[in-house]
Protein backbone atom coordinates (compact mmCIF):
# COMPACT_ATOMS: atom_id res chain seq x y z
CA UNK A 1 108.32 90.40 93.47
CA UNK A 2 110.02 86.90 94.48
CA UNK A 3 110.58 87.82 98.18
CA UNK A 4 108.37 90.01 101.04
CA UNK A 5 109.57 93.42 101.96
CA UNK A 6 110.13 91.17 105.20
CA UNK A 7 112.04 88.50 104.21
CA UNK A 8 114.37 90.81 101.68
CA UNK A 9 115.12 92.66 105.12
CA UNK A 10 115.99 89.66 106.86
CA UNK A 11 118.21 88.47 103.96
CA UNK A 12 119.96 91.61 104.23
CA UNK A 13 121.03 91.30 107.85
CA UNK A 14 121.96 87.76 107.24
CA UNK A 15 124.29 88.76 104.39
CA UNK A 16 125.70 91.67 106.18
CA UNK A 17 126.65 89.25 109.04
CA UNK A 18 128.23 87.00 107.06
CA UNK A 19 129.68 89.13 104.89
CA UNK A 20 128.37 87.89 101.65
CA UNK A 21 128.80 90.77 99.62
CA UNK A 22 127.95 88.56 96.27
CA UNK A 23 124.64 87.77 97.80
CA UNK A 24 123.64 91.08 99.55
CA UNK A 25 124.69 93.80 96.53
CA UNK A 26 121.86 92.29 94.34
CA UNK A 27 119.11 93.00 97.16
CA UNK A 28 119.77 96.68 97.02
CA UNK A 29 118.17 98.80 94.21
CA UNK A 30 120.76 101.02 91.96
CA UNK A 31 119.96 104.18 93.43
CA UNK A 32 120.23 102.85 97.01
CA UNK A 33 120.67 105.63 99.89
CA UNK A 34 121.44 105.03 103.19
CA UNK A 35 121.50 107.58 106.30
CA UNK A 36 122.82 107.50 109.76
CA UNK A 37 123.79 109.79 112.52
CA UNK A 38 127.40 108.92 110.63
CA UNK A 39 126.17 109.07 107.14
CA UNK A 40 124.15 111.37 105.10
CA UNK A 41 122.25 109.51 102.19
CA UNK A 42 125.07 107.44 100.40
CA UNK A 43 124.66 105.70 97.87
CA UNK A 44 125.07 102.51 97.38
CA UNK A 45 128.39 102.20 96.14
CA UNK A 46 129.70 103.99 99.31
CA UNK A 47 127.43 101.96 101.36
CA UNK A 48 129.36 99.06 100.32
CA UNK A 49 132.73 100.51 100.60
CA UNK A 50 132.25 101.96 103.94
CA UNK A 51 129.57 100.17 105.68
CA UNK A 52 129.33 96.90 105.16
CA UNK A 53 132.83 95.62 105.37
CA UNK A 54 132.23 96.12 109.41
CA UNK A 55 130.26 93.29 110.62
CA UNK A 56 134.33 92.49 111.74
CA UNK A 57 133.35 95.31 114.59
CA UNK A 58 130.10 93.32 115.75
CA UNK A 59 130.66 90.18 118.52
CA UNK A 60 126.89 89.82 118.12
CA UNK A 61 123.89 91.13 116.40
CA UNK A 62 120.16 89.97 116.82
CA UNK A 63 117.30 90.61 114.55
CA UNK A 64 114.57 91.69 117.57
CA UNK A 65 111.67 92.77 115.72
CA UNK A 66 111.06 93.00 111.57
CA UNK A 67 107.99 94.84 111.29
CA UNK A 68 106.35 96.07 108.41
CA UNK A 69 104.82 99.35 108.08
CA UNK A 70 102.94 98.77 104.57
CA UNK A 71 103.74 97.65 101.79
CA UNK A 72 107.53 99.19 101.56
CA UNK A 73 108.62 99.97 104.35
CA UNK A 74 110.09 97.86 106.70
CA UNK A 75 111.02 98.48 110.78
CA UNK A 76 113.98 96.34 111.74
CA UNK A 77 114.48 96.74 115.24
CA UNK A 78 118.09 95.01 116.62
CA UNK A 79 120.70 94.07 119.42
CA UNK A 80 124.34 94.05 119.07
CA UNK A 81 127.38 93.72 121.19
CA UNK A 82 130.52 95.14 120.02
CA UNK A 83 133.59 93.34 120.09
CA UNK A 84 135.40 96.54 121.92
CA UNK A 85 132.39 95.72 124.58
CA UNK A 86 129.35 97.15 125.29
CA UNK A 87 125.52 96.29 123.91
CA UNK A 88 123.45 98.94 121.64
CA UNK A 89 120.20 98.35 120.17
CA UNK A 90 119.40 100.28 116.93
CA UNK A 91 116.31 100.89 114.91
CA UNK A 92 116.05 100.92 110.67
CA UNK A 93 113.58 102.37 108.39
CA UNK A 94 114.01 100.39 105.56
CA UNK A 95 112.48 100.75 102.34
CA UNK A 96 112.09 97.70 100.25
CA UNK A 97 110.33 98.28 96.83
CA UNK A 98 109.82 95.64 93.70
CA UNK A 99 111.79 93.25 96.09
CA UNK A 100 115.01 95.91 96.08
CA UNK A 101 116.15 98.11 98.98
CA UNK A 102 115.63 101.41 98.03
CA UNK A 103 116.52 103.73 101.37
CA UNK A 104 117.78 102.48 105.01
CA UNK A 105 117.35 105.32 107.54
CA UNK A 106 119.14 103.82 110.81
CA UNK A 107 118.58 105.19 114.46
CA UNK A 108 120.85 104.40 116.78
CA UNK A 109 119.81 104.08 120.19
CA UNK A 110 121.51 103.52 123.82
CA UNK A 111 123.35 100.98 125.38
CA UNK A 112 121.01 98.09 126.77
């Protein structure tokens, strides 16, 4: 493994935002799921399709705390402020194994 659990989360978030596909697909394992109140384990393929083409939707997001857990998983704790207005902060559970993202379980939480 090349990269932290850590620092393959951070990389993540910094693709997302800049909506480097080319860079971020890589950092996510095959057999990728992802949950939220929205979405019930996708897989990566949908992921892509659905979720990560809307960083467009975002005016702002900050990384607030990336905390590991152990060795896998990952809490990534952020702020965001929608372009439509209003400011959210979220929580993720994500699970970074052999440097790949194998599961991201978000939380969303209230407006700040």
């Amino acid at each position: 493994m090349t990269n932290s659990p850590t620092a393959v989360v951070e990389a993540s978030f910094q693709h997302y935002r800049s909506q480097d596909r080319d860079a971020a697909f890589p950092l996510y394992a095959d057999d990728f799921t992802f949950t939220s109140p929205q979405d019930d384990h996708i897989d990566k393929a949908a992921f892509f399709e659905r979720c990560f083409p809307t960083a467009d939707q975002f005016k702002e997001q900050q990384l607030l705390h990336v905390t590991p857990a152990d060795e896998e998983l990952v809490f990534a704790y952020y702020e965001y402020e929608l372009v439509a207005g209003g400011r959210y902060r979220n929580v993720e559970a994500i699970t970074v194994r052999d440097g790949l993202i194998q599961e991201v379980q978000v939380f969303f939480g209230g407006k700040v």
